[in-house]
Protein backbone atom coordinates (compact mmCIF):
# COMPACT_ATOMS: atom_id res chain seq x y z
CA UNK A 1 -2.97 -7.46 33.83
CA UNK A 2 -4.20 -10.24 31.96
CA UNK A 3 -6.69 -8.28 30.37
CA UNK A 4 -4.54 -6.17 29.30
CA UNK A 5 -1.94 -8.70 27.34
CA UNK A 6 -4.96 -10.28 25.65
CA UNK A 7 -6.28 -6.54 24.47
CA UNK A 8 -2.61 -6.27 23.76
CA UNK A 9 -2.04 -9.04 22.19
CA UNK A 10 -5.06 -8.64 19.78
CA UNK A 11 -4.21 -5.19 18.78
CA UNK A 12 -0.58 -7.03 18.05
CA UNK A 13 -2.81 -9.44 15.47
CA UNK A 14 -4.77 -6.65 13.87
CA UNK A 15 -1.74 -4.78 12.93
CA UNK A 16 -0.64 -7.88 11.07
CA UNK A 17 -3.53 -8.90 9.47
CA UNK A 18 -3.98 -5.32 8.63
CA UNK A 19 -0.72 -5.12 6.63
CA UNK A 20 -1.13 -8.36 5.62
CA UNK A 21 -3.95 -7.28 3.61
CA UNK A 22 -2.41 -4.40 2.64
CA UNK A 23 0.62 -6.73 0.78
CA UNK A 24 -1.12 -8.95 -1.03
CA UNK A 25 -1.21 -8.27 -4.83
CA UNK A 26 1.07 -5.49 -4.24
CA UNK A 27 4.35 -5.78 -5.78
CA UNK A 28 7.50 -4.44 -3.65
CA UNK A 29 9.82 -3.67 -6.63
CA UNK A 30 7.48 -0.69 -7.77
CA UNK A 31 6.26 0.59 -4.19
CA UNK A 32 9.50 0.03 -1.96
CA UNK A 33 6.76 0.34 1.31
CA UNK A 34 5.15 -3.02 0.58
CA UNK A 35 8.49 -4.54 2.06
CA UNK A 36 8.82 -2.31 4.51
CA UNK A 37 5.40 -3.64 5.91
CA UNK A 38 6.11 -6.93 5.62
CA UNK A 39 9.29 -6.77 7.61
CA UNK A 40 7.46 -4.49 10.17
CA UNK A 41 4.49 -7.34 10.07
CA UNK A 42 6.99 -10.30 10.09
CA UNK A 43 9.02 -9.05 13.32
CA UNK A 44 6.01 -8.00 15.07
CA UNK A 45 4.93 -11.70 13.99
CA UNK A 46 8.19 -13.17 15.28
CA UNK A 47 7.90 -11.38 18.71
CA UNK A 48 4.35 -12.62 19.80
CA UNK A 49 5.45 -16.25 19.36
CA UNK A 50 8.19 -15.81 21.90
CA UNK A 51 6.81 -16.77 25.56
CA UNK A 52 8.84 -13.73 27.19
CA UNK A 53 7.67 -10.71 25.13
CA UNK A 54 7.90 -7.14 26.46
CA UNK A 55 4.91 -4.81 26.38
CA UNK A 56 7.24 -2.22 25.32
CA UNK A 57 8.39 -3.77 22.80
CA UNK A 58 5.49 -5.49 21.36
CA UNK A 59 4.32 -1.63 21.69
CA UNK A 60 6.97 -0.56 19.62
CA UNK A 61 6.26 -3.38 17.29
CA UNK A 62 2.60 -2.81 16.58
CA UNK A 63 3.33 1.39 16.55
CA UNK A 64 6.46 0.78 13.45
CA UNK A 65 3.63 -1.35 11.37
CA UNK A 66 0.89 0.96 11.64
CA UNK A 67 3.54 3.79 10.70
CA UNK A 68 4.73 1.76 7.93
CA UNK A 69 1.15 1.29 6.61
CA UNK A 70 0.28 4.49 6.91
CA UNK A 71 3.23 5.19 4.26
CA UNK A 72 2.47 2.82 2.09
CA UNK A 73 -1.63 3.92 2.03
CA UNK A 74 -0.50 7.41 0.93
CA UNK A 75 2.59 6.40 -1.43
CA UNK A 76 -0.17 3.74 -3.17
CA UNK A 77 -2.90 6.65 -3.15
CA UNK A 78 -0.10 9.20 -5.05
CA UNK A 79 -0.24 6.52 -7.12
CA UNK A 80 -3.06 6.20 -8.16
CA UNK A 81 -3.73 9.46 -8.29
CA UNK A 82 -0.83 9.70 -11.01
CA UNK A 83 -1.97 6.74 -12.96
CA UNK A 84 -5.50 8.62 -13.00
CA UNK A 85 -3.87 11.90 -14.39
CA UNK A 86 -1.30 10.00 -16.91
CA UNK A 87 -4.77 7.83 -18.34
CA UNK A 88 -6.90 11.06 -18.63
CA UNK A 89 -3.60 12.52 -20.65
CA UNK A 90 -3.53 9.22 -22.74
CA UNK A 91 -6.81 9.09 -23.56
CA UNK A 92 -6.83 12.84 -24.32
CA UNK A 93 -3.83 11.91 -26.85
CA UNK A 94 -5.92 9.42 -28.11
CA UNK A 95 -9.22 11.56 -28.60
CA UNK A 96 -6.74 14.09 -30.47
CA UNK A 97 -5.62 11.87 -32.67
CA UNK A 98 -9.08 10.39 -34.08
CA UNK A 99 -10.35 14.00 -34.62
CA UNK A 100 -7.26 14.89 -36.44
CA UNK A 101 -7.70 11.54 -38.57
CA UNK A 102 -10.84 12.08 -38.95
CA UNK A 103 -10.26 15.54 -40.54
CA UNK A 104 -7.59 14.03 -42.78
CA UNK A 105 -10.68 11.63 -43.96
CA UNK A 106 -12.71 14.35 -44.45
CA UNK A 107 -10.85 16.49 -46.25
CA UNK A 108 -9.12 13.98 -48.44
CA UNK A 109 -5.67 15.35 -46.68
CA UNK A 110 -3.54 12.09 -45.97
């Protein structure tokens, strides 16, 4: 039994170091999931303090911040992925508009 609150209890501390790690430099007003991990980290943090926690409940805990992570991995990945695809547009833009002034120069058409 004690084995298994100390195996327990370190999965509990992965989950929040985990997420932790996940927050940091990520800012909640543009990916509503960062806060959503943090609250799942900080009452999973609150419970393993307490002397009298439940398994089931510490369980629960650990389960709702890997969950929440999980969201937040994908919703930052579609991120990314759209920030990739809205630079490559940019910079298409961009390459567009040099050729197109350099044809004005060429040409003398300004």
């Amino acid at each position: 039994m004690e084995t298994a609150n100390k195996l327990l209890m370190k999965e509990a501390h992965d989950a929040i170091f985990a997420a932790e790690k996940d927050v940091v430099g990520q800012d909640a007003s543009s990916v509503p999931e960062v806060a959503d991990v943090e609250e799942k980290a900080t009452n999973l943090k609150s419970l393993i303090v307490q002397p009298d926690w439940k398994k089931d409940d510490l369980n629960a805990l650990i389960e709702a911040v890997k969950q929440a992570r999980a969201s937040l991995q994908q919703k930052l990945q579609q991120k990314d992925e759209q920030d990739q695809k809205l630079k490559a547009a940019k910079d298409k833009a961009d390459e567009e508009r040099r050729k197109q002034e350099e044809q004005k120069a060429k040409f003398g058409d300004t």
